[in-house]
N, C-alpha and C. Protein backbone atom coordinates (compact mmCIF):
# COMPACT_ATOMS: atom_id res chain seq x y z
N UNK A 1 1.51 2.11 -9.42
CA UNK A 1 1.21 2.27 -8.00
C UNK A 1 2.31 1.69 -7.11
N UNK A 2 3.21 0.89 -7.46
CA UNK A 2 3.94 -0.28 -6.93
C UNK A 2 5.20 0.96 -6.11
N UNK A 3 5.59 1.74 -7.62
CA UNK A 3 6.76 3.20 -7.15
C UNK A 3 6.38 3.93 -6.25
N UNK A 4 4.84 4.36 -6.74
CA UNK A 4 4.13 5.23 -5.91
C UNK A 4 4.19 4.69 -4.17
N UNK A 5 3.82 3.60 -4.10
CA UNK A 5 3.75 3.08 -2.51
C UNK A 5 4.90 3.45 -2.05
N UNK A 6 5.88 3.00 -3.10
CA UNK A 6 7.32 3.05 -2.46
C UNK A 6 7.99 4.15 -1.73
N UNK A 7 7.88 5.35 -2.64
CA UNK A 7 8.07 6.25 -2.35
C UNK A 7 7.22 7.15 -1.39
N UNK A 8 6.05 6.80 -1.14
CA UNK A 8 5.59 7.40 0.09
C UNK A 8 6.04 6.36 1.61
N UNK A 9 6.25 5.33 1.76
CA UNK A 9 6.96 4.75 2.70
C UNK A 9 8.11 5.69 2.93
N UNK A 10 9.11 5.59 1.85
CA UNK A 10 10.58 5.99 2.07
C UNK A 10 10.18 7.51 3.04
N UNK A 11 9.06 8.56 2.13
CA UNK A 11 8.93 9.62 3.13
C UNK A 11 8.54 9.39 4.35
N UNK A 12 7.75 8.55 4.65
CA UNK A 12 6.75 8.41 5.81
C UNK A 12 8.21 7.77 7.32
N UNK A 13 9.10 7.15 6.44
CA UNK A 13 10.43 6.90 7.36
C UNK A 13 11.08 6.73 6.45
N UNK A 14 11.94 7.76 6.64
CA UNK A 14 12.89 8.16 5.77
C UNK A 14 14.33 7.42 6.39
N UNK A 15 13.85 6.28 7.12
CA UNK A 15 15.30 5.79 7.53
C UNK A 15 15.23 4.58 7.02
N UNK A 16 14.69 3.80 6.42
CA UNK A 16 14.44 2.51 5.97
C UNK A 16 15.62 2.84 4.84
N UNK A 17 16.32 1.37 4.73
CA UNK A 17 17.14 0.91 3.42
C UNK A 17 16.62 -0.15 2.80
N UNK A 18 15.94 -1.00 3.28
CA UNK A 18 14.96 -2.02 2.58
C UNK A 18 13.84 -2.38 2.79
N UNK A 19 13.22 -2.89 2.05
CA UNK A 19 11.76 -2.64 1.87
C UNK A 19 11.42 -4.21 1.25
N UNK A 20 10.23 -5.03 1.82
CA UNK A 20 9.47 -6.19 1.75
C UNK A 20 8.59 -6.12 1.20
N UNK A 21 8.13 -6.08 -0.30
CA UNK A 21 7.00 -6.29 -1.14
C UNK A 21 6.44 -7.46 -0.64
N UNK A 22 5.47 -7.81 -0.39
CA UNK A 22 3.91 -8.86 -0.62
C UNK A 22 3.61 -8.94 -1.54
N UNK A 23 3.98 -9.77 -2.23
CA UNK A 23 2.87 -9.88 -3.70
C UNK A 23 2.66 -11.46 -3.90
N UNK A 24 1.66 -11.55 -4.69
CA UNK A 24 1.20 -12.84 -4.78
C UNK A 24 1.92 -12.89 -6.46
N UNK A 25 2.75 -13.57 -7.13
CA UNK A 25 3.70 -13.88 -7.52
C UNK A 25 2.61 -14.38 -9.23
N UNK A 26 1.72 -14.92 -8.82
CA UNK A 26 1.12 -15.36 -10.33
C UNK A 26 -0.20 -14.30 -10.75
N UNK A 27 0.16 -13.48 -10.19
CA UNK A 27 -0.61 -12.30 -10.03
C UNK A 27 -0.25 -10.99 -11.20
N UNK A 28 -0.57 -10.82 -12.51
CA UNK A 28 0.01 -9.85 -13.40
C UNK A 28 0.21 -8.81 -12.46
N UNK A 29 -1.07 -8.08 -12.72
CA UNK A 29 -0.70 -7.08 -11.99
C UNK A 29 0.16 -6.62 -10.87
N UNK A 30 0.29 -7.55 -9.72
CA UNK A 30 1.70 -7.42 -9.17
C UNK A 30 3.36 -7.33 -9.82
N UNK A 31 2.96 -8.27 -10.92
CA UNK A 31 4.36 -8.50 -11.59
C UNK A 31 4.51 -6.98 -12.09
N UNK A 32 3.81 -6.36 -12.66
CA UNK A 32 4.05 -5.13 -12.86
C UNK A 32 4.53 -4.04 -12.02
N UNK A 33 3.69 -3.91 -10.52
CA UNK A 33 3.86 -3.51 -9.65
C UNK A 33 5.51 -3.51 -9.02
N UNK A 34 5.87 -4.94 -8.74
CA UNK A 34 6.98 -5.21 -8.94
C UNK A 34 7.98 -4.91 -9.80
N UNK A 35 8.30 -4.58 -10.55
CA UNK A 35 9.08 -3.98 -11.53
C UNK A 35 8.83 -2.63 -11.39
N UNK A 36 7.89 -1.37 -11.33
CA UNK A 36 8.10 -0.61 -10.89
C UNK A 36 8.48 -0.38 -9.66
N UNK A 37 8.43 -0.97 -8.54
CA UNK A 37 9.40 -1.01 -7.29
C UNK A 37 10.71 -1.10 -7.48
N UNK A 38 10.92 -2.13 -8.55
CA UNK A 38 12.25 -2.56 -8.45
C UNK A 38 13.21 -1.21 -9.59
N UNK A 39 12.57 -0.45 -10.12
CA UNK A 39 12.77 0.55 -10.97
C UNK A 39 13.10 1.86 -9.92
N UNK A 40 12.20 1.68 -8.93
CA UNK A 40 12.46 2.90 -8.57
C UNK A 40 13.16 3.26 -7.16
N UNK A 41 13.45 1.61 -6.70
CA UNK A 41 14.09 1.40 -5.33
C UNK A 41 15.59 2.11 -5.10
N UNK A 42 16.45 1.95 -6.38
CA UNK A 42 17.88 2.57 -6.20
C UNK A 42 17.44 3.98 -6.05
N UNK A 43 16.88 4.70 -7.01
CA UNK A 43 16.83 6.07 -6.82
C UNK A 43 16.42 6.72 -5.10
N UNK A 44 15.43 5.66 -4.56
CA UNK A 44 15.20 5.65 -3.77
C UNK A 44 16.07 5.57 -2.38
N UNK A 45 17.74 4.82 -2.47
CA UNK A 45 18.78 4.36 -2.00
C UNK A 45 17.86 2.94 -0.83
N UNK A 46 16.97 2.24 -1.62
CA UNK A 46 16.39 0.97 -0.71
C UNK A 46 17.05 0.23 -1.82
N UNK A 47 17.31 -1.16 -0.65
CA UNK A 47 16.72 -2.47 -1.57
C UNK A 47 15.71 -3.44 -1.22
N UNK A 48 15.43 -3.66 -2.45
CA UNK A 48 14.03 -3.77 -2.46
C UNK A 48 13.83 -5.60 -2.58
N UNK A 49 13.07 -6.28 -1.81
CA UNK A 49 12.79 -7.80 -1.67
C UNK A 49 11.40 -7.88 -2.22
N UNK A 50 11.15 -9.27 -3.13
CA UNK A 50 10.14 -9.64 -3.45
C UNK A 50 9.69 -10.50 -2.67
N UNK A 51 8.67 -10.79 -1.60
CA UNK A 51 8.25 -11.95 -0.75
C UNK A 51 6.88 -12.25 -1.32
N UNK A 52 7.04 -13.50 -2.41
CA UNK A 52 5.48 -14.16 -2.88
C UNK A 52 5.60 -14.94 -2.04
N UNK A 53 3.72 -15.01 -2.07
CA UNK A 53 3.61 -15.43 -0.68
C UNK A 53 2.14 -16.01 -1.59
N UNK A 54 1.41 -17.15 -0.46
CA UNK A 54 -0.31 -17.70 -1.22
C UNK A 54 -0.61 -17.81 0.08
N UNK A 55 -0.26 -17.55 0.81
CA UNK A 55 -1.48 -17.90 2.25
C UNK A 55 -0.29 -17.15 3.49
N UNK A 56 -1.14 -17.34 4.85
CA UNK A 56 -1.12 -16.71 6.02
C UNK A 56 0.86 -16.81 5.99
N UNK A 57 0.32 -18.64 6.15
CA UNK A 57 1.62 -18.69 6.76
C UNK A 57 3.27 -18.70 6.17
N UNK A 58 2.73 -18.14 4.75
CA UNK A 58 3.94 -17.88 3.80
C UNK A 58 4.21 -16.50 4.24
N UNK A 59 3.09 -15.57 4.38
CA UNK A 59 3.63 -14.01 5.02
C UNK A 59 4.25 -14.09 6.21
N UNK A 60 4.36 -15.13 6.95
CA UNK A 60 4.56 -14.74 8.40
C UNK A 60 6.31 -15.42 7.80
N UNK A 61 5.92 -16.34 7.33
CA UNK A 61 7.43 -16.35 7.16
C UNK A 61 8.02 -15.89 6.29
N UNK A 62 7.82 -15.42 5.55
CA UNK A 62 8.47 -13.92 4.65
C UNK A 62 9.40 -12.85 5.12
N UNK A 63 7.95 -12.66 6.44
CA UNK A 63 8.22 -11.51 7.46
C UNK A 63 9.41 -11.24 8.43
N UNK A 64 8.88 -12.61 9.15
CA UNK A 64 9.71 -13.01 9.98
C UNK A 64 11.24 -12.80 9.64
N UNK A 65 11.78 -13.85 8.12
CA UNK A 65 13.13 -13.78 7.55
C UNK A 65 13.37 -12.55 7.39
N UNK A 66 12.54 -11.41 6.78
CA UNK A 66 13.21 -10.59 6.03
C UNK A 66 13.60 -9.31 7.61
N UNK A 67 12.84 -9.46 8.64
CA UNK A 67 12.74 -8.59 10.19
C UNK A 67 14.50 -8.92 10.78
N UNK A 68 14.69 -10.09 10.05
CA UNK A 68 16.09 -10.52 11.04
C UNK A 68 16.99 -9.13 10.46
N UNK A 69 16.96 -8.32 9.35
CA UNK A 69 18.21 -6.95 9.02
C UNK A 69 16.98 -5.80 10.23
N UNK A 70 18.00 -4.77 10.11
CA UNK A 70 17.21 -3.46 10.64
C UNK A 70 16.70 -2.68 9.50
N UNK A 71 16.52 -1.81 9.73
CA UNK A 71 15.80 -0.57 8.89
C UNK A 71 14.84 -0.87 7.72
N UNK A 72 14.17 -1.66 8.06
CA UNK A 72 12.89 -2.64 6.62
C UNK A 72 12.00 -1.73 7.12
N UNK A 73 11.03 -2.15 5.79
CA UNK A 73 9.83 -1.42 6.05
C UNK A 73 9.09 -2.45 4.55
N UNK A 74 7.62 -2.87 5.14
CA UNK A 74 6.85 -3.50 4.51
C UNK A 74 5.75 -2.82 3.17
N UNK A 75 6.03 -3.35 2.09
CA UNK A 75 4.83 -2.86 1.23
C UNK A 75 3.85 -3.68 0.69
N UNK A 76 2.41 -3.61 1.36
CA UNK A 76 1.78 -4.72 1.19
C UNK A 76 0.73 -4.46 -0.24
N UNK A 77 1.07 -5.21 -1.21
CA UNK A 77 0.27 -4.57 -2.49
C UNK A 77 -1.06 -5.43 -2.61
N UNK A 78 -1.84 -4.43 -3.16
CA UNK A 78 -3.15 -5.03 -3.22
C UNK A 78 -3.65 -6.36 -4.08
N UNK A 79 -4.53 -7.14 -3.39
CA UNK A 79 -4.54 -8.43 -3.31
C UNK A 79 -6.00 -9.29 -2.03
N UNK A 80 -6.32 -9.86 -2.63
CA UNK A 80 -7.50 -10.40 -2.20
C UNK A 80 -6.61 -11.16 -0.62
N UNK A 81 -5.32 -11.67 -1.12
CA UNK A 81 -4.93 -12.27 -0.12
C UNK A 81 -3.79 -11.40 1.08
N UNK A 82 -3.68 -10.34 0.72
CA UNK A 82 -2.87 -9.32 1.70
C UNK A 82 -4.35 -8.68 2.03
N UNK A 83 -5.58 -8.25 1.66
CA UNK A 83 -6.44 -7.77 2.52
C UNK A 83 -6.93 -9.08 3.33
N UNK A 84 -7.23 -9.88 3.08
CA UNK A 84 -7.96 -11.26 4.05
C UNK A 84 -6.82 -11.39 4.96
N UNK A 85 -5.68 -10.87 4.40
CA UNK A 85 -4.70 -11.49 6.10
C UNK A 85 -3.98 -9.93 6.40
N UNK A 86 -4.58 -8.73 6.34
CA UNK A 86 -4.12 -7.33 6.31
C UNK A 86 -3.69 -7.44 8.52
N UNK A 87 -4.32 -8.56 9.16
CA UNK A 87 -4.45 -8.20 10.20
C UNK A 87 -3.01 -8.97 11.04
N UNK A 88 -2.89 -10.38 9.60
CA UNK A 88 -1.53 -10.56 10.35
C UNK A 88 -0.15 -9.82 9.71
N UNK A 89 -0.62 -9.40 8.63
CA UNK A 89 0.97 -8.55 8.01
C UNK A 89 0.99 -6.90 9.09
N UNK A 90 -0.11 -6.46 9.78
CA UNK A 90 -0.24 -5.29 10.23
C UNK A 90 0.55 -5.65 11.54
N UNK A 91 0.03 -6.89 12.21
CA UNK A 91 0.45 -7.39 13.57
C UNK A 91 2.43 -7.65 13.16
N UNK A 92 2.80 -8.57 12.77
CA UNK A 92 3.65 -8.73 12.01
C UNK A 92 4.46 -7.32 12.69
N UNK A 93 3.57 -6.42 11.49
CA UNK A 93 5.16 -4.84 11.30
C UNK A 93 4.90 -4.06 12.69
N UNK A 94 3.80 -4.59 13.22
CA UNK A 94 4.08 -3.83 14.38
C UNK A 94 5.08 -4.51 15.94
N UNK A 95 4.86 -6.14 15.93
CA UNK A 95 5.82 -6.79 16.16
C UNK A 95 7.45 -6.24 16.08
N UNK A 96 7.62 -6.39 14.66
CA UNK A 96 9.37 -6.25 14.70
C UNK A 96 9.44 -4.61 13.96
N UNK A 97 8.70 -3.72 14.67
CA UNK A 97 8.59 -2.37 14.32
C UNK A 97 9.40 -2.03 12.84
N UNK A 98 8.59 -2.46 12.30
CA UNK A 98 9.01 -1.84 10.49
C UNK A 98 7.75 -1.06 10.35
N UNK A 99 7.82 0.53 9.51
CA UNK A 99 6.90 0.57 8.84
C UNK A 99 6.07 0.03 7.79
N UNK A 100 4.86 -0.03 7.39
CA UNK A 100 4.39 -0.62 6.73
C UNK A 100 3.19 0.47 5.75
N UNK A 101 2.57 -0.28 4.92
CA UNK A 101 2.03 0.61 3.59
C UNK A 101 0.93 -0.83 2.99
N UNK A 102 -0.14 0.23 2.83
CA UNK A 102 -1.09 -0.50 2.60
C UNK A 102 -1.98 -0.11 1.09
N UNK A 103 -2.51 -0.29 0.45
CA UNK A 103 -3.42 0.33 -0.16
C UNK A 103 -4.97 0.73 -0.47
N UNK A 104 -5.45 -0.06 0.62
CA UNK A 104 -7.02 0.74 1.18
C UNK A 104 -6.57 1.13 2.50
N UNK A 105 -7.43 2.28 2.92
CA UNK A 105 -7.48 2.98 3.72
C UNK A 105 -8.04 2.19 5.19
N UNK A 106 -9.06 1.21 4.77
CA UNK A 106 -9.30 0.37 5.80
C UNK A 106 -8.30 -0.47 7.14
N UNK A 107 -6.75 -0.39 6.12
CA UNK A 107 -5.94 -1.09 7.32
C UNK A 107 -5.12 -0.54 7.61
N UNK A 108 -4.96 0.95 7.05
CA UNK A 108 -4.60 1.63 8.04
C UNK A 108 -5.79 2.04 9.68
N UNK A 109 -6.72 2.02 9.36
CA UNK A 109 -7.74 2.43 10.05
C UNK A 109 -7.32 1.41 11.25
N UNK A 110 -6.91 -0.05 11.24
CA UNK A 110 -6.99 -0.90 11.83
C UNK A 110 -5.56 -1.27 12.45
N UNK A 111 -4.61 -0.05 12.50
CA UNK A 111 -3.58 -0.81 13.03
C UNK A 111 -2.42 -0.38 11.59
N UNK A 112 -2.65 -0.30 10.35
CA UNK A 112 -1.32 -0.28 9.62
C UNK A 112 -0.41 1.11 9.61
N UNK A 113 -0.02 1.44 9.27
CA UNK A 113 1.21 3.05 9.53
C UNK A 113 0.41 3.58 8.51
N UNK A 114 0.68 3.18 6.83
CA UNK A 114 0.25 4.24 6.12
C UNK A 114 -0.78 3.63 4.64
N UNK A 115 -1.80 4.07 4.84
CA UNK A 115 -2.09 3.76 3.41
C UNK A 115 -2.21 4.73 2.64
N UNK A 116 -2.17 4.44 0.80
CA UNK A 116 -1.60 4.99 -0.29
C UNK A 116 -2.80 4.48 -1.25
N UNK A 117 -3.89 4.66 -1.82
CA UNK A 117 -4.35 3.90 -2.99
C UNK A 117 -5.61 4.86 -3.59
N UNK A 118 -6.57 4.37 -3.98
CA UNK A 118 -7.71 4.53 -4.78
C UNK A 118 -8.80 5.34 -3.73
N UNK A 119 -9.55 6.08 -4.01
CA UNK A 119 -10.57 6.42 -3.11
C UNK A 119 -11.51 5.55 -3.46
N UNK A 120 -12.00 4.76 -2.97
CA UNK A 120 -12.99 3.89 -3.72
C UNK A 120 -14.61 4.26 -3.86
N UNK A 121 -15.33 5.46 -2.61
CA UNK A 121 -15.89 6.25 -3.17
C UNK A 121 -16.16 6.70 -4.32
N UNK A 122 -15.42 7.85 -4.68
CA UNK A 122 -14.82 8.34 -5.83
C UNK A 122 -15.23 7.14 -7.03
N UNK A 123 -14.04 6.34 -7.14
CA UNK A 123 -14.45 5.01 -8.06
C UNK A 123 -16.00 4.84 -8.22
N UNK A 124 -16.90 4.20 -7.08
CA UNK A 124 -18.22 3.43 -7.46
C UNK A 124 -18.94 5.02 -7.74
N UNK A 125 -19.03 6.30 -7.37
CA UNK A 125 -19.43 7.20 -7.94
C UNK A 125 -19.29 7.31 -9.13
N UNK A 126 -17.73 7.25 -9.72
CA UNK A 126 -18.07 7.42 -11.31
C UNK A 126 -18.38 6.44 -12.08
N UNK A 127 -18.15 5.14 -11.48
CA UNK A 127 -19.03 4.08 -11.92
C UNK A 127 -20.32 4.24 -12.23
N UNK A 128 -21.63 4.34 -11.55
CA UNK A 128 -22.72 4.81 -11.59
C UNK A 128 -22.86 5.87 -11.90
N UNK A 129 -22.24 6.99 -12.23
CA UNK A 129 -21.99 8.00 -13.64
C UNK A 129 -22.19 7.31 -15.02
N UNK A 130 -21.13 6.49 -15.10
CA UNK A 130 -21.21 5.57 -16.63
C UNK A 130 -22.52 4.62 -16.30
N UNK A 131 -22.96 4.01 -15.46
CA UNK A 131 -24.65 3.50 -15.80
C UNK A 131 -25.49 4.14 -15.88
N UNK A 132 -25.39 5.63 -15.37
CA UNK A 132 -26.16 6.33 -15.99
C UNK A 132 -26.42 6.92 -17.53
N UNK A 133 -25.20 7.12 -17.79
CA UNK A 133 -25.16 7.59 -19.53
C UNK A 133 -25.83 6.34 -20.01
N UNK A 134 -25.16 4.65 -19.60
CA UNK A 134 -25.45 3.99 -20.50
C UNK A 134 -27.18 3.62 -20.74
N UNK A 135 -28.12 4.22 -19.35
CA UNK A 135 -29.08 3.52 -19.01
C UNK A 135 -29.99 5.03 -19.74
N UNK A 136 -29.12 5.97 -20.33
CA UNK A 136 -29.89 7.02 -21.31
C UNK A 136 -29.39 7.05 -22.52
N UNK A 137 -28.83 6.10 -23.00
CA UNK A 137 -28.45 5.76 -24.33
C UNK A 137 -27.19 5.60 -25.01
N UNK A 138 -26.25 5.86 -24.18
CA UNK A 138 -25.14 6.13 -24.33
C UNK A 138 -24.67 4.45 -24.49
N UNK A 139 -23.82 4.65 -25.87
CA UNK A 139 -23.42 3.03 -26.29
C UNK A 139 -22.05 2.99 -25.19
N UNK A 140 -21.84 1.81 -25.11
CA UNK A 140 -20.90 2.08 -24.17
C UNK A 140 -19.17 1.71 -24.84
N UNK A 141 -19.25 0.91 -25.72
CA UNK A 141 -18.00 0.92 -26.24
C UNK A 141 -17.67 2.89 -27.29
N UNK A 142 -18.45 3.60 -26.97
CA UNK A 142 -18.30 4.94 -27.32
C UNK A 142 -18.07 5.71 -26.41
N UNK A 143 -17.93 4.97 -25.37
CA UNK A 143 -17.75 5.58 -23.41
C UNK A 143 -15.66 5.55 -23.69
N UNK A 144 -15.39 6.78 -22.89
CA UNK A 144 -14.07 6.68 -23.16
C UNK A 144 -13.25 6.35 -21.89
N UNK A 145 -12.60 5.61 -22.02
CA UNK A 145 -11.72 4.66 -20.81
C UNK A 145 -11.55 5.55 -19.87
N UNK A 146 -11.56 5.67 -18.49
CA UNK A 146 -11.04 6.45 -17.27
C UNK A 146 -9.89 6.55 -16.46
N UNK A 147 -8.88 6.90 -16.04
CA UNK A 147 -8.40 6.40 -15.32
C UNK A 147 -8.63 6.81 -13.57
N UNK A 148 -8.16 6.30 -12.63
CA UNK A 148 -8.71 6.90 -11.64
C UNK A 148 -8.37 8.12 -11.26
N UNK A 149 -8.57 9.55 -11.19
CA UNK A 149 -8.17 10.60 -10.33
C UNK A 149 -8.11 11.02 -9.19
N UNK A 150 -8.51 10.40 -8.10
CA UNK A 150 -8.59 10.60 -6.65
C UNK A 150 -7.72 9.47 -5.57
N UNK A 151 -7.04 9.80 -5.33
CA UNK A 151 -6.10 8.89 -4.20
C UNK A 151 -6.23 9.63 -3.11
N UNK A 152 -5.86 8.17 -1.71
CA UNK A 152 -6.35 8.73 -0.71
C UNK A 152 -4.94 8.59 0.42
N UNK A 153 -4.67 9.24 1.02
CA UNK A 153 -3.55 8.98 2.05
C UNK A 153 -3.82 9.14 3.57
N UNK A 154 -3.79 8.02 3.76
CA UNK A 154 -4.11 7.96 5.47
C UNK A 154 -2.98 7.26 6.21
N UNK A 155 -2.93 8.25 7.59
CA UNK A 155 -1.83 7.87 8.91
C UNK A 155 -2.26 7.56 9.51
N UNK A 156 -1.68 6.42 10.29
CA UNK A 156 -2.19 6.18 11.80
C UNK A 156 -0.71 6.31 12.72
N UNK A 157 -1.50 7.61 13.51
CA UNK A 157 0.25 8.42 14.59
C UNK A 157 -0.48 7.59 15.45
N UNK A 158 -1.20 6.40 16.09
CA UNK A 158 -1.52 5.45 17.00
C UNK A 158 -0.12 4.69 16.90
N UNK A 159 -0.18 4.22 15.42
CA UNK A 159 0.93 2.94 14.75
C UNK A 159 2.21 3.69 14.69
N UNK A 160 2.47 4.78 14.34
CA UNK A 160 3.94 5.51 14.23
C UNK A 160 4.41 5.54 15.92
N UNK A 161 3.70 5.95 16.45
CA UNK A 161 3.83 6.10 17.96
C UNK A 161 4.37 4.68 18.46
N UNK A 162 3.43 3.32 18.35
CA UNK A 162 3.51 2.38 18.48
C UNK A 162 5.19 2.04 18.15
N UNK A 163 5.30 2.26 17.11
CA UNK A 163 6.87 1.48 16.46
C UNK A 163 7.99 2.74 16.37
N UNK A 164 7.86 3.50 17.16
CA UNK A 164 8.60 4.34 17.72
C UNK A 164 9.38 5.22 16.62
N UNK A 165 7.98 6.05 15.64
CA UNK A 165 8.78 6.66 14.36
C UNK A 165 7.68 8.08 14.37
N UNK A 166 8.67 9.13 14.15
CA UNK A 166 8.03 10.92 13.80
C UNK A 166 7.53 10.49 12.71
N UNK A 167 6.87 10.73 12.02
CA UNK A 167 6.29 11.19 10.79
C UNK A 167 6.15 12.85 10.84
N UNK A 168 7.00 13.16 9.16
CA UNK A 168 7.15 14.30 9.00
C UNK A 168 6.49 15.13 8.80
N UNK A 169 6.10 16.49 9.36
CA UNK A 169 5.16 17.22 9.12
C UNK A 169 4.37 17.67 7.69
N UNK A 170 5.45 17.77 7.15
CA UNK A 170 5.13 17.88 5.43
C UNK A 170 4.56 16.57 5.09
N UNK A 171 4.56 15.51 5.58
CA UNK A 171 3.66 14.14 5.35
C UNK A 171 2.36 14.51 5.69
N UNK A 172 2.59 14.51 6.90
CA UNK A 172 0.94 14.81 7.76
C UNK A 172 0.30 16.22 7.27
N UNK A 173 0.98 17.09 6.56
CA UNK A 173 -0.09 18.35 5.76
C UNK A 173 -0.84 17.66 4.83
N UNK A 174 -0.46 16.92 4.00
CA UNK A 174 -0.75 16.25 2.76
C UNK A 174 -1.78 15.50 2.93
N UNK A 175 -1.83 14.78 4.21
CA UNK A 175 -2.56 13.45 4.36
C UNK A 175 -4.06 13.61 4.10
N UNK A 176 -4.81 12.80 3.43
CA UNK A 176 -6.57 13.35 3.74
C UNK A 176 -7.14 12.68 5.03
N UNK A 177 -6.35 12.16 5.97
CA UNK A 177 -6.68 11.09 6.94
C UNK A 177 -5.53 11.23 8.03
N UNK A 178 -5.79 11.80 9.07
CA UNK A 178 -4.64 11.11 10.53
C UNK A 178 -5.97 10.59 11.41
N UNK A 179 -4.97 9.73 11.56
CA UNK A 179 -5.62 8.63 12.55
C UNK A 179 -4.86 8.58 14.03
N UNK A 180 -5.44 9.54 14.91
CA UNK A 180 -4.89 9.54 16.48
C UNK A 180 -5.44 8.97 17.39
């Protein structure tokens, strides 16, 4: 997901050369995330910054340092602690006008440029699919692993407008979400 974000930023402003990961640093799954960013940033022609961060005021100063170049753009990866503070990394990129990338749909709803992630619908639906088999007999280590199939992409042309960026039409066909 880490590439995936990446590369829908780079479309969403296609003028960015570097890009500010959020990740919480003792976090596997970020570390992974991270490495696919960092895999797929040259192809991309970004470079790509790791900003671990454990609380508010490590993002703000993350932010802050990394706002002093031009053409950044923020990727905030999912995390208990980038959604609990989604409102100052959103404030933040809209501050020193970088785009930014989220992965629930919720902060884009609230102010972020673009989110990229999971339908979570979708998810607790097929969740309660599998309690159903299991609650009619179905053993469950005979249940076969899932992965998710439904991602969701939402704009907010409020926030593009805001930080003074087109988003490309071939973006906005795609999107399941504009937010005006």
């Amino acid at each position: 997901m880490g590439s995936k974000g990446l590369e829908v930023l780079k479309e969403t402003a296609p003028h960015i050369t570097r890009v500010l990961a959020i990740i919480h640093p003792e976090t596997l799954a970020h570390q992974a995330m991270w490495q696919s960013i960092e895999e797929a940033a040259p192809r991309l022609t970004i470079e790509a910054t790791a900003g671990g961060v454990h609380n508010a005021a490590e993002i703000e100063r993350v932010i802050a340092s990394f706002a002093q170049k031009p053409d950044g753009g923020l990727v905030a990866l999912p995390h208990a602690l980038t959604v609990f503070n989604a409102s100052v990394i959103v404030g933040l990129a809209q501050r020193y006008r970088m785009p930014d990338i989220h992965a629930l749909a919720e902060v884009a709803a609230v102010g972020g440029l673009v989110s990229y992630g999971l339908n979570w619908d979708d998810q607790f639906r097929r969740a309660a699919e599998y309690v159903d088999r299991i609650l009619k007999g179905a053993k469950p280590a005979e249940l076969p692993v899932e992965q998710p199939t439904k991602f969701e992409l939402v704009i907010n042309l409020k926030t593009a407008k805001a930080i003074g960026l087109d988003i490309p039409p071939t973006l906005l066909t795609r999107a399941d979400r504009v937010i005006e």
